[in-house]
N, C-alpha and C. Protein backbone atom coordinates (compact mmCIF):
# COMPACT_ATOMS: atom_id res chain seq x y z
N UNK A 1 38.60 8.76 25.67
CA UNK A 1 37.96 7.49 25.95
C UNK A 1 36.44 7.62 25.93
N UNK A 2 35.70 8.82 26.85
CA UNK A 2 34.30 8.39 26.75
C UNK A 2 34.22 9.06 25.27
N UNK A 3 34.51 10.02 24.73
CA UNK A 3 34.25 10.34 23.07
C UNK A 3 34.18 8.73 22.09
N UNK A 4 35.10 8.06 22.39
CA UNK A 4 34.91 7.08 21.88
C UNK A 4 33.79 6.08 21.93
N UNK A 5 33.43 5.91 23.20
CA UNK A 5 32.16 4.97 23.86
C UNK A 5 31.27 5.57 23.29
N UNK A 6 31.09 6.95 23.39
CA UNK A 6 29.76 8.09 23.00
C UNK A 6 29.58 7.71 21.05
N UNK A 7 30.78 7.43 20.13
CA UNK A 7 30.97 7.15 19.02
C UNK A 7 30.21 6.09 18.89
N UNK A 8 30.50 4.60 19.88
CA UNK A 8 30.33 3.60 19.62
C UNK A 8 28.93 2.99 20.30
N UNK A 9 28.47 3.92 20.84
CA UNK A 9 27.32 3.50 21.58
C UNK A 9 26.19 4.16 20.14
N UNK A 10 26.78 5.36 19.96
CA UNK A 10 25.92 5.83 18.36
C UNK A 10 25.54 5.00 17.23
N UNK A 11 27.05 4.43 17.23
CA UNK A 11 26.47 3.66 15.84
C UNK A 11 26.01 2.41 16.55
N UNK A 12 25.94 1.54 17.36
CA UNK A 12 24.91 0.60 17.56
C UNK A 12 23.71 1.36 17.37
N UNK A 13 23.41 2.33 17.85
CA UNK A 13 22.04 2.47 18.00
C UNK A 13 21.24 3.03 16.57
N UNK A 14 22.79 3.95 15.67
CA UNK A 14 22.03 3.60 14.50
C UNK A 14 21.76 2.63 13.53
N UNK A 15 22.60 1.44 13.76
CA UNK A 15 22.04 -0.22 13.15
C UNK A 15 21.37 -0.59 13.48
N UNK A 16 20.67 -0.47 15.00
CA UNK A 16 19.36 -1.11 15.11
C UNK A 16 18.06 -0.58 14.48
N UNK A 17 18.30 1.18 14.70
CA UNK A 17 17.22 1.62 14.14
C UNK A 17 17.36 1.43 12.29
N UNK A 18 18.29 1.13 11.96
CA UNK A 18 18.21 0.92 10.70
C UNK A 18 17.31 -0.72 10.44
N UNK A 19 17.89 -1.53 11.43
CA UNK A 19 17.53 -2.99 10.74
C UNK A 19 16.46 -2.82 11.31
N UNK A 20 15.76 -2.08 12.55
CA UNK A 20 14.41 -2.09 12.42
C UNK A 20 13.49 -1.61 11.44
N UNK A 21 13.74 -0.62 10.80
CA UNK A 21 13.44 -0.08 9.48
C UNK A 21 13.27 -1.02 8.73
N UNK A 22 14.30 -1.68 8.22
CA UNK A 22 14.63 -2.72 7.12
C UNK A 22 13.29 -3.95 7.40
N UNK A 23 13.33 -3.94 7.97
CA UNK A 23 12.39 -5.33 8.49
C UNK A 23 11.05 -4.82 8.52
N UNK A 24 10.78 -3.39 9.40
CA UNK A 24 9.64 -3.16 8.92
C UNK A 24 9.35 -2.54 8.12
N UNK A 25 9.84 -2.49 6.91
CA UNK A 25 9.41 -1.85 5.59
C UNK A 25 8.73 -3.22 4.26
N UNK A 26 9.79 -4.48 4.76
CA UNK A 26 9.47 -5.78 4.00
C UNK A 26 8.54 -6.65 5.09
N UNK A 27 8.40 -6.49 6.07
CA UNK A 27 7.74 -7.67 6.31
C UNK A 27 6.16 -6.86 6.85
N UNK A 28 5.16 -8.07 6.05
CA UNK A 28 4.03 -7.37 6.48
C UNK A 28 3.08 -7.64 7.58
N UNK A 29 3.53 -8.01 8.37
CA UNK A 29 3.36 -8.34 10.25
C UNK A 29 3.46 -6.61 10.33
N UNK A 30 3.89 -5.60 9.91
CA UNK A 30 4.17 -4.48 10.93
C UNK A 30 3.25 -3.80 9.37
N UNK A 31 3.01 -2.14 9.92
CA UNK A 31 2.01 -1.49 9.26
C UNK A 31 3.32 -0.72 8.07
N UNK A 32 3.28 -0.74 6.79
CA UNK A 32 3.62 0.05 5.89
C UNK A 32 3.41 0.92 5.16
N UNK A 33 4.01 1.44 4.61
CA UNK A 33 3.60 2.62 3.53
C UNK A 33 3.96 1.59 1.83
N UNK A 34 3.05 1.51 1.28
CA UNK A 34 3.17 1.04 -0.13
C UNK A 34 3.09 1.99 -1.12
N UNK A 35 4.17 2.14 -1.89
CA UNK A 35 4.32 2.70 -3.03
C UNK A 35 3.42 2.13 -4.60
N UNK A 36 2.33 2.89 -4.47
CA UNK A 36 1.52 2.39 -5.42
C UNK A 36 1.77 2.65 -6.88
N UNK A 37 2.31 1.26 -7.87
CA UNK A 37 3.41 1.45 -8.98
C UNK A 37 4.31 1.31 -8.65
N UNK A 38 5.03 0.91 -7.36
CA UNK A 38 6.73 0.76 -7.26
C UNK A 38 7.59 1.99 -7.87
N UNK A 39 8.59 1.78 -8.26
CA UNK A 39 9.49 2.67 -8.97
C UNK A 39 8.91 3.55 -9.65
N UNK A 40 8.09 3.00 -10.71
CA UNK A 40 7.38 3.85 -11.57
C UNK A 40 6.38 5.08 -11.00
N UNK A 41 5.92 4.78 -9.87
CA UNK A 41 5.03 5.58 -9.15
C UNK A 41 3.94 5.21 -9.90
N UNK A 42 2.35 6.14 -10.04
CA UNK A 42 1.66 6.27 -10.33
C UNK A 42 1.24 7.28 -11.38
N UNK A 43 1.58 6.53 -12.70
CA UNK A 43 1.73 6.67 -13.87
C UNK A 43 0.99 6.06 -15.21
N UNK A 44 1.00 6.93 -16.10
CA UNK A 44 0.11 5.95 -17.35
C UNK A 44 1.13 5.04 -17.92
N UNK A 45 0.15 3.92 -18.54
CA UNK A 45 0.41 2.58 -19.08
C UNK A 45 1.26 1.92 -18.20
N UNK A 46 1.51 2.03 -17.11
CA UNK A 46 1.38 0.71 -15.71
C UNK A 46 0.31 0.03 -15.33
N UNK A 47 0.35 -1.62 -15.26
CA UNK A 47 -0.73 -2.27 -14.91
C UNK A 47 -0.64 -2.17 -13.55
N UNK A 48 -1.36 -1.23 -13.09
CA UNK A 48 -1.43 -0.91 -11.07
C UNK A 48 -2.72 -1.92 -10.90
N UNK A 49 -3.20 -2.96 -11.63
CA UNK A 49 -4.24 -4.00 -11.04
C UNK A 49 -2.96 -4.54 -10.73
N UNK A 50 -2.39 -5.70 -11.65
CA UNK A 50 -1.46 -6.29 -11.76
C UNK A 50 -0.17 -5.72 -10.93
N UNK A 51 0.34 -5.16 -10.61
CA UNK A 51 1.56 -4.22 -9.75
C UNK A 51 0.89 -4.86 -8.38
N UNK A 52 -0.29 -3.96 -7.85
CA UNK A 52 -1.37 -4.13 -6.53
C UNK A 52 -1.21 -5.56 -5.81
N UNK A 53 -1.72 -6.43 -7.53
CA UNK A 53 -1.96 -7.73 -6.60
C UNK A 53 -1.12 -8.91 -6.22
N UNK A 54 0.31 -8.14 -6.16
CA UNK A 54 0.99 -9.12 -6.22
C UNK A 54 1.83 -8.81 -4.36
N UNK A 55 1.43 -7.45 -4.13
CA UNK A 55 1.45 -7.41 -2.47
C UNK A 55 0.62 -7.71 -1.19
N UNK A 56 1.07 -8.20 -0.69
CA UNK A 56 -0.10 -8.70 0.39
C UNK A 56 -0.18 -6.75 1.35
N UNK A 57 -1.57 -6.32 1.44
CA UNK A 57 -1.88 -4.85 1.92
C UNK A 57 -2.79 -5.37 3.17
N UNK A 58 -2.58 -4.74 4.05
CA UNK A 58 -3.75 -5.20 5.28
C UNK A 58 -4.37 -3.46 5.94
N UNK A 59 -5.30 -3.45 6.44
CA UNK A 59 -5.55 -2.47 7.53
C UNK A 59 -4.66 -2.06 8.50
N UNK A 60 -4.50 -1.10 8.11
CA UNK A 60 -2.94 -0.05 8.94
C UNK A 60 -2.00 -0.16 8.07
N UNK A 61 -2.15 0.08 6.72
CA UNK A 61 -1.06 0.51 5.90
C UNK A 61 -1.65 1.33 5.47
N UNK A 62 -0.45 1.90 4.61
CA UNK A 62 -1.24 3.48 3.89
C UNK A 62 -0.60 3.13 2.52
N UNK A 63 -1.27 3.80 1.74
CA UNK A 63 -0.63 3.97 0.11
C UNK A 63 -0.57 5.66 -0.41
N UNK A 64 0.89 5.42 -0.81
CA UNK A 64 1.44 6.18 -1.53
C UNK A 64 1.37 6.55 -2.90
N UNK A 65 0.67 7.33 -3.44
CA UNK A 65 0.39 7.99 -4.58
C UNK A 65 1.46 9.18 -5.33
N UNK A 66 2.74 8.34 -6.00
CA UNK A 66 3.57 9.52 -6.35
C UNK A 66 3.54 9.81 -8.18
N UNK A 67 3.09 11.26 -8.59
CA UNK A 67 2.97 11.59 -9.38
C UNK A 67 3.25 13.53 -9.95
N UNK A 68 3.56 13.58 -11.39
CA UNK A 68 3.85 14.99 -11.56
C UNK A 68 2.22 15.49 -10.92
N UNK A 69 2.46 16.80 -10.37
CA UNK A 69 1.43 17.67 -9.72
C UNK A 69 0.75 17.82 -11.46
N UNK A 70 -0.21 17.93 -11.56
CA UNK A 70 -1.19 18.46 -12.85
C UNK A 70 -1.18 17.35 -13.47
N UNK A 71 -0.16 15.71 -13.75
CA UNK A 71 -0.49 15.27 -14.84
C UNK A 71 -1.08 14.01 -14.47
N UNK A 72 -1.77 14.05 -12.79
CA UNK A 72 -2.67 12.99 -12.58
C UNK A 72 -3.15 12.98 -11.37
N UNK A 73 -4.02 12.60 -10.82
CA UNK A 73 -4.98 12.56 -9.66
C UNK A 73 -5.30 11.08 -9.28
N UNK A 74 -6.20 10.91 -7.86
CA UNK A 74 -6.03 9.41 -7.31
C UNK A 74 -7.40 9.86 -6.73
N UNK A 75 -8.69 9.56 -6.87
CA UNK A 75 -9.85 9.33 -6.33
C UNK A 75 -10.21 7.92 -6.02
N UNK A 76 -10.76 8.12 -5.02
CA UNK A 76 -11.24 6.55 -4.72
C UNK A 76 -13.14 7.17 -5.27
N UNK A 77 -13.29 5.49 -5.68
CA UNK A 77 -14.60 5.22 -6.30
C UNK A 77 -15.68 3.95 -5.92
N UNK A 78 -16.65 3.72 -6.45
CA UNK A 78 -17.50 2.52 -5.83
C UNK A 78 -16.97 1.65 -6.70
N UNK A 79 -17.82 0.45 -6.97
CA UNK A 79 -17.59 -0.51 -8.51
C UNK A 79 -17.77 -0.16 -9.42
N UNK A 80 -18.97 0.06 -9.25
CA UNK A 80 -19.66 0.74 -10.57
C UNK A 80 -18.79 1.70 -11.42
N UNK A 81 -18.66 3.07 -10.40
CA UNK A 81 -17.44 4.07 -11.16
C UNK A 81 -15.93 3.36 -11.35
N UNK A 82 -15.67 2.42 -10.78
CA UNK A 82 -14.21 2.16 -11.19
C UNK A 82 -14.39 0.95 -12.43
N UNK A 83 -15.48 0.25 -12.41
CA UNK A 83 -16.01 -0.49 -13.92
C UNK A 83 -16.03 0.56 -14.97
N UNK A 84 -16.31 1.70 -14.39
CA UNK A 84 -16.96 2.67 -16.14
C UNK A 84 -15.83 3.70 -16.25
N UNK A 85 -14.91 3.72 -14.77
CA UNK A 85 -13.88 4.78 -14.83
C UNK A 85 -14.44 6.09 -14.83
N UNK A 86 -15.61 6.41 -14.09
CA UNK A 86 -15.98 8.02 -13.87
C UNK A 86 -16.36 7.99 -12.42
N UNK A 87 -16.03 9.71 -12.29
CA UNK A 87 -16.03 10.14 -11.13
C UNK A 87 -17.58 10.47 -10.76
N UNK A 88 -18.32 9.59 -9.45
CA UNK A 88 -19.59 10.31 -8.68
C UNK A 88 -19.54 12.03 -8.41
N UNK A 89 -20.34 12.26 -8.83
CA UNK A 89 -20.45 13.61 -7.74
C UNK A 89 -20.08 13.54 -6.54
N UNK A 90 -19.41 14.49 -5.81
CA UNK A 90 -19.19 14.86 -4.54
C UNK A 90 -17.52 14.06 -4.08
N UNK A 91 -16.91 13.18 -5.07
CA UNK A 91 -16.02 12.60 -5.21
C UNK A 91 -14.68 13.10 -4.90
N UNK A 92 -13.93 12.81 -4.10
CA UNK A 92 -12.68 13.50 -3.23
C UNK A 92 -11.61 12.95 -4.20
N UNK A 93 -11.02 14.37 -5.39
CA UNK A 93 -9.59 14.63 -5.89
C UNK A 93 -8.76 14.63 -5.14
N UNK A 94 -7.37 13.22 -5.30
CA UNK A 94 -6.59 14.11 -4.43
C UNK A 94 -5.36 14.26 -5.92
N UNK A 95 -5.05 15.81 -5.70
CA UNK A 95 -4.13 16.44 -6.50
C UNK A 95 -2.61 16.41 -5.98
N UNK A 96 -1.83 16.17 -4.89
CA UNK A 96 -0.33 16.87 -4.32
C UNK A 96 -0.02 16.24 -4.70
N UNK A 97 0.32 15.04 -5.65
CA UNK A 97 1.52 14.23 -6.32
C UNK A 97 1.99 13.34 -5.15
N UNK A 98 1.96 13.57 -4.22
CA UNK A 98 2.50 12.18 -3.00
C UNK A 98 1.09 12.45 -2.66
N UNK A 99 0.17 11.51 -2.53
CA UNK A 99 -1.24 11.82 -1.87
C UNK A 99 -1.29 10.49 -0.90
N UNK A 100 -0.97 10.52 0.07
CA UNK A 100 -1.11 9.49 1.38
C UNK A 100 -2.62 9.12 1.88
N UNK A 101 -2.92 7.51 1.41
CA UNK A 101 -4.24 7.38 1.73
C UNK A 101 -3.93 6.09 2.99
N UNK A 102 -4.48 6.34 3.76
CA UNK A 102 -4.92 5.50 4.77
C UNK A 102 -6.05 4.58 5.11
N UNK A 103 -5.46 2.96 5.20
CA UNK A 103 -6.02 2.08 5.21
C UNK A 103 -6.68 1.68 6.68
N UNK A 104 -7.67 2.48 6.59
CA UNK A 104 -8.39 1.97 8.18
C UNK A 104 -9.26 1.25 8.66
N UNK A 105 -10.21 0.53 7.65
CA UNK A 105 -10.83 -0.56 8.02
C UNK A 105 -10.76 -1.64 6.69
N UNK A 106 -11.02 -2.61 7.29
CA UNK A 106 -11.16 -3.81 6.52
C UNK A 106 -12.75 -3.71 5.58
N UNK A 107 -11.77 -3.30 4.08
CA UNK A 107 -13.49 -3.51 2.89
C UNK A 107 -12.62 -3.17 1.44
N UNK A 108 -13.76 -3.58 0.51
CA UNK A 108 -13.09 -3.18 -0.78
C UNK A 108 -12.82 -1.82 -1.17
N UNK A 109 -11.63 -1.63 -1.90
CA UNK A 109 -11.53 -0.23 -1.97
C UNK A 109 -11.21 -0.23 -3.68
N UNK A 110 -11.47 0.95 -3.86
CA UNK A 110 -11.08 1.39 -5.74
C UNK A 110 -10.29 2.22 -6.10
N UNK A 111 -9.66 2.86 -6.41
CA UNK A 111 -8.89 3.81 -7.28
C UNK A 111 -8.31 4.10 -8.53
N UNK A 112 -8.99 5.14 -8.76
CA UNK A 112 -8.58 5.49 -10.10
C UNK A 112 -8.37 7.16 -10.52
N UNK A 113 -7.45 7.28 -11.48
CA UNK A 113 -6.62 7.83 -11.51
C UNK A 113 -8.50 9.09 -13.41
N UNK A 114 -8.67 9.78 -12.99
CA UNK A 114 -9.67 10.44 -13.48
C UNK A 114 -9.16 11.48 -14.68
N UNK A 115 -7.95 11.59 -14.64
CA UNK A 115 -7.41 12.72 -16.01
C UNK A 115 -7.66 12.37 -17.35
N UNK A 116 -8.20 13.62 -17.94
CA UNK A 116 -8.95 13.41 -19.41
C UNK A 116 -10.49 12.75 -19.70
N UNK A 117 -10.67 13.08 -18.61
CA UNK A 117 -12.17 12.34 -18.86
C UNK A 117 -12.52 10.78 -18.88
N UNK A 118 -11.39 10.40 -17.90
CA UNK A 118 -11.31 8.65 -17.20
C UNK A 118 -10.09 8.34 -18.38
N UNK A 119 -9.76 9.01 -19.27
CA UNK A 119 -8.55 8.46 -20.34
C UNK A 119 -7.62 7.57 -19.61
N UNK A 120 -7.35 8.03 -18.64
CA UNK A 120 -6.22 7.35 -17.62
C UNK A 120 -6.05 5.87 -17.49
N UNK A 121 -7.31 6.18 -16.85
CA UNK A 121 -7.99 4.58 -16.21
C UNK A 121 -8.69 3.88 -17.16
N UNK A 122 -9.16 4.41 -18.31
CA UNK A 122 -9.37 3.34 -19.06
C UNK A 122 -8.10 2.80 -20.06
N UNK A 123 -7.24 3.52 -20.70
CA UNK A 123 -6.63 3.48 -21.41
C UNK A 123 -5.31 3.25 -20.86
N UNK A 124 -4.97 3.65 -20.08
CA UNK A 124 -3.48 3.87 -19.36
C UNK A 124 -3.54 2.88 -18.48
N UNK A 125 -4.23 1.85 -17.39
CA UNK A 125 -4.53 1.23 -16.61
C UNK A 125 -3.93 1.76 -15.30
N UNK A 126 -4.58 3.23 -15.23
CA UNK A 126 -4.49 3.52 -13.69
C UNK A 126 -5.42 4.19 -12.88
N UNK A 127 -5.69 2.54 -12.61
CA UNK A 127 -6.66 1.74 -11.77
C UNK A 127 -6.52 0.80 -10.88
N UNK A 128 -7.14 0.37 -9.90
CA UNK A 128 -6.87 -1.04 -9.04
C UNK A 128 -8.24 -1.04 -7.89
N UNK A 129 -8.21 -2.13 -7.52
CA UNK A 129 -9.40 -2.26 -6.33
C UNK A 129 -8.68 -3.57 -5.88
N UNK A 130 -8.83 -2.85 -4.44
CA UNK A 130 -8.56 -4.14 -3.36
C UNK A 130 -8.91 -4.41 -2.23
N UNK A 131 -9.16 -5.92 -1.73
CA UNK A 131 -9.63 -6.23 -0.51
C UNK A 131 -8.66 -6.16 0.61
N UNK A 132 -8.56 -4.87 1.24
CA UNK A 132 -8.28 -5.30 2.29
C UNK A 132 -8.34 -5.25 3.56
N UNK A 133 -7.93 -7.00 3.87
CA UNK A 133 -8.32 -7.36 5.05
C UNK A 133 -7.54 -6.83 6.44
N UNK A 134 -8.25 -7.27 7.55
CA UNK A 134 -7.82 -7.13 8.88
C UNK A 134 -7.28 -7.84 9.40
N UNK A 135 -6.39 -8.94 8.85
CA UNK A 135 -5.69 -10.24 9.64
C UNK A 135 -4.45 -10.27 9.08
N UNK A 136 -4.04 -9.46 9.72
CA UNK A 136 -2.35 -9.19 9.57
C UNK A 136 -1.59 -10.06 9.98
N UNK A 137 -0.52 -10.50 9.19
CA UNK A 137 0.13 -12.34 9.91
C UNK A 137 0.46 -11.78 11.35
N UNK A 138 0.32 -12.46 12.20
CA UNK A 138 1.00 -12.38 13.37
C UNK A 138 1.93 -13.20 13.57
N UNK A 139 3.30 -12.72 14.67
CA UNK A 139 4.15 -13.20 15.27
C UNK A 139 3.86 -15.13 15.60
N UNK A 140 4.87 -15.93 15.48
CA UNK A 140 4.94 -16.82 15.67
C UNK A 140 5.12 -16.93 16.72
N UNK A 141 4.46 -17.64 17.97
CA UNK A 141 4.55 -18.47 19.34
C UNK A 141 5.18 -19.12 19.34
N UNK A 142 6.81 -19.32 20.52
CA UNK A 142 7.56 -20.34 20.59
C UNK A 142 6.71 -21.50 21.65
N UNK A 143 5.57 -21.79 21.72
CA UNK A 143 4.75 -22.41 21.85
C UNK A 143 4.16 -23.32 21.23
N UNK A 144 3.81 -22.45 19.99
CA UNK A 144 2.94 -23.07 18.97
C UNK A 144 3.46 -24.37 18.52
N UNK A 145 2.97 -25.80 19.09
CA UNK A 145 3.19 -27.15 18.23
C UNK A 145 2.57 -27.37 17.19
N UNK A 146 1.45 -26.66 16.69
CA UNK A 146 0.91 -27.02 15.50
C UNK A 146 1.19 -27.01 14.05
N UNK A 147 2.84 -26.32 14.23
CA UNK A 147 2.90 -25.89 13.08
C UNK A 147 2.71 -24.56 12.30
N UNK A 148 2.19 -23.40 12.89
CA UNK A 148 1.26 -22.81 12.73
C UNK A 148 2.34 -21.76 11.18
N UNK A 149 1.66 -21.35 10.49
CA UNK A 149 2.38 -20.51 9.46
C UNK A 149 2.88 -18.78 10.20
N UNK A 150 1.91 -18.86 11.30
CA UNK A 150 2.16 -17.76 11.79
C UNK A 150 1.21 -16.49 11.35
N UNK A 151 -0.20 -16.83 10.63
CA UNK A 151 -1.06 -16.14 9.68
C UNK A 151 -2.33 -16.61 10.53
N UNK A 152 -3.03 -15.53 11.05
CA UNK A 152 -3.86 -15.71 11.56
C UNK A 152 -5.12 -14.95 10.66
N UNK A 153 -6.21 -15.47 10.98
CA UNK A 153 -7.21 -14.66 10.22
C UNK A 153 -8.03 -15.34 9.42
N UNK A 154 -7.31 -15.98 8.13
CA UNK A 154 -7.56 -16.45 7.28
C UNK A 154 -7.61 -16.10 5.43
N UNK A 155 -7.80 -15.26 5.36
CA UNK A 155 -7.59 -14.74 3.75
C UNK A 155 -6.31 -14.37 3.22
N UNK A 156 -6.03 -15.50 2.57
CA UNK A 156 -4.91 -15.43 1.52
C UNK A 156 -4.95 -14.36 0.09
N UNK A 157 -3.51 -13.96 -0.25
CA UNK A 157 -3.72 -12.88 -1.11
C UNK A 157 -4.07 -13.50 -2.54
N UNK A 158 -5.21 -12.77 -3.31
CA UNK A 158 -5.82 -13.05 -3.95
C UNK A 158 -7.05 -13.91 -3.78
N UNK A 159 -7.64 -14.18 -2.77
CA UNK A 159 -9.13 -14.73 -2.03
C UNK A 159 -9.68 -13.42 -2.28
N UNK A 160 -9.94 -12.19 -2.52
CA UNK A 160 -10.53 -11.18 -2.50
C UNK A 160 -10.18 -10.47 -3.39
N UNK A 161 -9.61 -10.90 -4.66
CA UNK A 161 -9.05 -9.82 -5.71
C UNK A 161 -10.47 -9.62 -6.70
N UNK A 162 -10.31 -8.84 -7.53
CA UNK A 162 -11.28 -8.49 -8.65
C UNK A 162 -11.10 -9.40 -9.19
């Protein structure tokens, strides 16, 4: 009998932690990890502008950079270098093929992908720059009469795109 309870008390507790998962992996009220390229990862001839801007990204997510080790890299850049696709001096490679970047304040950011002498990023389109902001939708108030969308802040996705 308690083997059984001990069974059944388990798997509740692994459905919740699952549908908590589930929920916070799609909804972007909670902080995520984004797979930059989706399926494809971060790869040549993917449009990663186009891929990028079709997710809403806020401050306290991180992006995921998955690629073969040697056949590509993820530097972040200013405008300027991500307009001309070259790397500044003093410019931070990251090489491990999953390269986890962390989104910690609210500003524009760039990335581009530097193999072959910018070949990548100019030719391959792997590249992207994005705004992002600090106004993560928040929870809806069973209060709220106004209607409210539940989006506080104000900047809608694509108000800040390139």
């Amino acid at each position: 009998m308690a083997t059984t309870n001990i069974k059944m008390i388990t798997i509740v507790i692994a459905t919740i932690s699952m549908m908590t998962l589930v929920i916070s992996i799609s909804d972007p009220r909670y902080p995520r990890t984004i797979v930059v390229g989706g399926d494809k990862g971060w790869t040549y001839g993917v449009d990663h502008q186009a891929f990028m801007n079709n997710i809403e990204m806020f401050v306290g997510d991180k992006l995921l950079f998955q690629y073969p080790i040697g056949q590509h890299d993820v530097v972040e850049v200013d405008a300027e270098n991500f307009e001309k696709c070259t790397v500044p001096p003093g410019a931070k490679r990251h090489t491990s093929g999953k390269d986890l970047i962390n989104i910690d304040k609210e500003k524009r950011r760039f990335f581009i992908c530097s193999v072959k002498g910018g070949h990548h990023c100019r030719d391959g389109k792997m590249k992207f720059g994005y705004y992002f902001a600090d106004n993560r939708p928040a929870f809806e108030s069973s209060h709220d009469s106004a209607g409210s969308t539940g989006i506080q802040g104000g900047r809608k996705l694509g108000e800040e795109k390139l």
